[in-house]
C-alpha atoms as a PDB file:
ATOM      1  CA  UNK A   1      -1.095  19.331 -62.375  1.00  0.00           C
ATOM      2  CA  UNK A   2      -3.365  18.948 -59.368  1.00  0.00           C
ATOM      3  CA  UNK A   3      -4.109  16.404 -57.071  1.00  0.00           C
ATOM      4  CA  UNK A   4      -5.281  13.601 -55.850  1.00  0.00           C
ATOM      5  CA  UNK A   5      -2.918  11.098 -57.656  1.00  0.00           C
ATOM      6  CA  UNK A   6      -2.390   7.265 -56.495  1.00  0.00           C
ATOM      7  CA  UNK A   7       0.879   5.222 -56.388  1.00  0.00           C
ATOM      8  CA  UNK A   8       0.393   1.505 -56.399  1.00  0.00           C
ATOM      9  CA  UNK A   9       3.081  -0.993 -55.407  1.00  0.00           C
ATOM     10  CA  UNK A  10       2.936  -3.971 -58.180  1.00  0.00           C
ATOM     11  CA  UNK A  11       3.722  -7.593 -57.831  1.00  0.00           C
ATOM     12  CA  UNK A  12       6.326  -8.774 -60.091  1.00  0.00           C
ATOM     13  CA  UNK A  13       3.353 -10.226 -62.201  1.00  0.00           C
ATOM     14  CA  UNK A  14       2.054  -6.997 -62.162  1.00  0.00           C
ATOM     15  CA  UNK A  15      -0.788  -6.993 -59.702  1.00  0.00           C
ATOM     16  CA  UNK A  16      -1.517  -4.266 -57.533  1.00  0.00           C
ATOM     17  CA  UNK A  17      -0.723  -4.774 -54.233  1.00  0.00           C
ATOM     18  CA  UNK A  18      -0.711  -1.741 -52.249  1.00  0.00           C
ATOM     19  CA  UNK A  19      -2.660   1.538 -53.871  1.00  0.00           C
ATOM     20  CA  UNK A  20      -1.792   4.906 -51.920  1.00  0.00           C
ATOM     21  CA  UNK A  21      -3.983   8.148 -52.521  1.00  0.00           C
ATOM     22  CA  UNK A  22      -1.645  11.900 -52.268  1.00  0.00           C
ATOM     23  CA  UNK A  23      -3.567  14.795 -52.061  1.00  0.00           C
ATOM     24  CA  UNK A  24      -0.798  16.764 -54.053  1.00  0.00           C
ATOM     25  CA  UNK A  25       2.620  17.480 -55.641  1.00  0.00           C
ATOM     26  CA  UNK A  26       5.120  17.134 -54.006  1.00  0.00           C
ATOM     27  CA  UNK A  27       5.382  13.114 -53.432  1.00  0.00           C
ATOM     28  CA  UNK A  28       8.268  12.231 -51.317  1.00  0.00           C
ATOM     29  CA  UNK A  29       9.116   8.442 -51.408  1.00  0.00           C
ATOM     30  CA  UNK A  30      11.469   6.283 -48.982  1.00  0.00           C
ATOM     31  CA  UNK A  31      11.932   4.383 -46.613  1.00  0.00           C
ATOM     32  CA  UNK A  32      12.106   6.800 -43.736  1.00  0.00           C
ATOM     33  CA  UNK A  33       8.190   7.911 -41.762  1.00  0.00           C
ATOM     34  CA  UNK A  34       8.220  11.930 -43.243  1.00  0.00           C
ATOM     35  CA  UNK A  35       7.337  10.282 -46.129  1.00  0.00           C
ATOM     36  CA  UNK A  36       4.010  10.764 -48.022  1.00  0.00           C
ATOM     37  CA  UNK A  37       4.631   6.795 -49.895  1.00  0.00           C
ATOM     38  CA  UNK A  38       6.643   4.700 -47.117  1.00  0.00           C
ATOM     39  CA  UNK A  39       8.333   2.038 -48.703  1.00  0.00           C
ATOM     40  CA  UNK A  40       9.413  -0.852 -46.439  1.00  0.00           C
ATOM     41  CA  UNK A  41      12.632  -1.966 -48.497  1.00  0.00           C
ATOM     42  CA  UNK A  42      16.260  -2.535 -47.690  1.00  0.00           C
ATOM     43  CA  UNK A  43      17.014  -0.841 -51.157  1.00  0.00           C
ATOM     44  CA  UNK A  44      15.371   2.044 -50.469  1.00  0.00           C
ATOM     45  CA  UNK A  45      16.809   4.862 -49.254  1.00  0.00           C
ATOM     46  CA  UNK A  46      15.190   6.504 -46.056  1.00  0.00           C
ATOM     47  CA  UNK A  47      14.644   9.658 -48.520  1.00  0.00           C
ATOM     48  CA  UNK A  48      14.927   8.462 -52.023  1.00  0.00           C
ATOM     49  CA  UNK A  49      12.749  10.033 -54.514  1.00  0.00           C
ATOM     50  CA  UNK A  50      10.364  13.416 -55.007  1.00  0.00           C
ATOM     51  CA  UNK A  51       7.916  13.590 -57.656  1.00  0.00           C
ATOM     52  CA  UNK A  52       7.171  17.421 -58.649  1.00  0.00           C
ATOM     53  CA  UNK A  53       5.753  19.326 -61.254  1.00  0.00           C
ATOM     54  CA  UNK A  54       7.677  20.120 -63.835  1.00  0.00           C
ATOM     55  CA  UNK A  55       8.179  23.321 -66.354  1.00  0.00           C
ATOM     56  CA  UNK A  56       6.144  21.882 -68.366  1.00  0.00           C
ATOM     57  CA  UNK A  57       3.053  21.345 -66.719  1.00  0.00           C
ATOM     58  CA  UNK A  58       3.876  17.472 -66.386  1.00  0.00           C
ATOM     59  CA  UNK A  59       5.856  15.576 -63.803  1.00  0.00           C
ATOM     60  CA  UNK A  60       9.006  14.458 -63.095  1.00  0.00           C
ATOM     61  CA  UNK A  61      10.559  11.784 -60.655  1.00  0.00           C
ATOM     62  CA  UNK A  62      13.406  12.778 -59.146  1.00  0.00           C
ATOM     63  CA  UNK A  63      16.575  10.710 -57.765  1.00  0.00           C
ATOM     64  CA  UNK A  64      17.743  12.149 -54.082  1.00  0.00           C
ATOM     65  CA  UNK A  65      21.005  11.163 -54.387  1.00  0.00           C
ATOM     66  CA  UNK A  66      20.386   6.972 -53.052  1.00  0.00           C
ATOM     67  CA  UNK A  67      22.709   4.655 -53.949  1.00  0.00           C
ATOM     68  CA  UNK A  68      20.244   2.539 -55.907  1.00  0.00           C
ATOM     69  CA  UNK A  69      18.466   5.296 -57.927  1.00  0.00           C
ATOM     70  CA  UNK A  70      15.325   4.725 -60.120  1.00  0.00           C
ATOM     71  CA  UNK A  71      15.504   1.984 -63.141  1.00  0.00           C
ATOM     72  CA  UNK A  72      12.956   2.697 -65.487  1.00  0.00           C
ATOM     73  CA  UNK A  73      13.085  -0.006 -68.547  1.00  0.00           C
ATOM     74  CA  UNK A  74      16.187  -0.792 -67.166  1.00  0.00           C
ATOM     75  CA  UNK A  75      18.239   2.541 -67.106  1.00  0.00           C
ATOM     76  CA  UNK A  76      19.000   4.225 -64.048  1.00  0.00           C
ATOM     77  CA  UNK A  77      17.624   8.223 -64.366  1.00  0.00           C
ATOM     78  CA  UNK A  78      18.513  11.144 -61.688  1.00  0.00           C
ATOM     79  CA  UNK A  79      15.427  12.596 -63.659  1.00  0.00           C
ATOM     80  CA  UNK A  80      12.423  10.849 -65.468  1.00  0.00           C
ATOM     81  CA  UNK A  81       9.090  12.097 -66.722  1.00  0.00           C
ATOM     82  CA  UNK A  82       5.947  10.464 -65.113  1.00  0.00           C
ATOM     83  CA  UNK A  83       2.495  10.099 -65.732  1.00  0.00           C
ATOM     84  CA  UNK A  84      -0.048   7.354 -64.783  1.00  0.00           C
ATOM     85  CA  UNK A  85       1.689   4.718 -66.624  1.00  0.00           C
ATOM     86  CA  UNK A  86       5.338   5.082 -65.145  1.00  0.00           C
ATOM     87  CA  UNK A  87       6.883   1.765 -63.781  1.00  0.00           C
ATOM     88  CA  UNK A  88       9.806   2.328 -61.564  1.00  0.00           C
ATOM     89  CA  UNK A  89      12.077  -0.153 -59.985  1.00  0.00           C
END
C-alpha cells in the first residue's frame, strides 16, 4: 500500500475533529513528539502503536507493548487489520 493516508480523531458522536495527512507506512502513534500522529492523552502511551504493511498487501495496527492497548469493538488486539474504516479506542 502507498501513501498518503489520513487519521482523524472522532468525537464520541462521531465527528471528525482533528484529520492528519502521512505521507507513508510506517505510522507511529503516541503520545511522545517522534511521533508521525501525536496524541495528547493521559492513556496513551508516549510510543503506543505502529501501523505497517502487512504480508498481505493490507495493514495492520500494531500494540507496542502500552498498558492500555487498542480496543477495537471492544476487544483489546496486540494485532488488528486496518483499512479506512478502522475505529480504535
Amino acid at each position: 500500500m502507498t501513501g498518503p493516508f489520513y487519521i482523524e480523531s472522532l468525537a464520541r458522536n462521531g465527528d471528525v475533529l482533528h484529520r492528519h495527512l502521512v505521507p507513508g507506512l510506517p505510522i507511529r502513534i503516541g503520545r511522545g513528539y517522534d511521533n508521525d500522529y501525536i496524541l495528547d492523552d493521559a492513556y496513551t502511551a508516549p510510543n503506543h502503536v505502529v501501523i505497517e504493511p502487512d504480508d498481505a498487501g493490507g495493514m495492520v495496527m500494531r500494540d507496542l507493548g502500552t498498558r492500555n492497548g487498542v480496543i477495537h469493538r471492544g476487544k483489546r488486539h496486540a494485532v488488528l487489520p486496518v483499512d479506512g474504516n478502522t475505529v480504535v479506542r
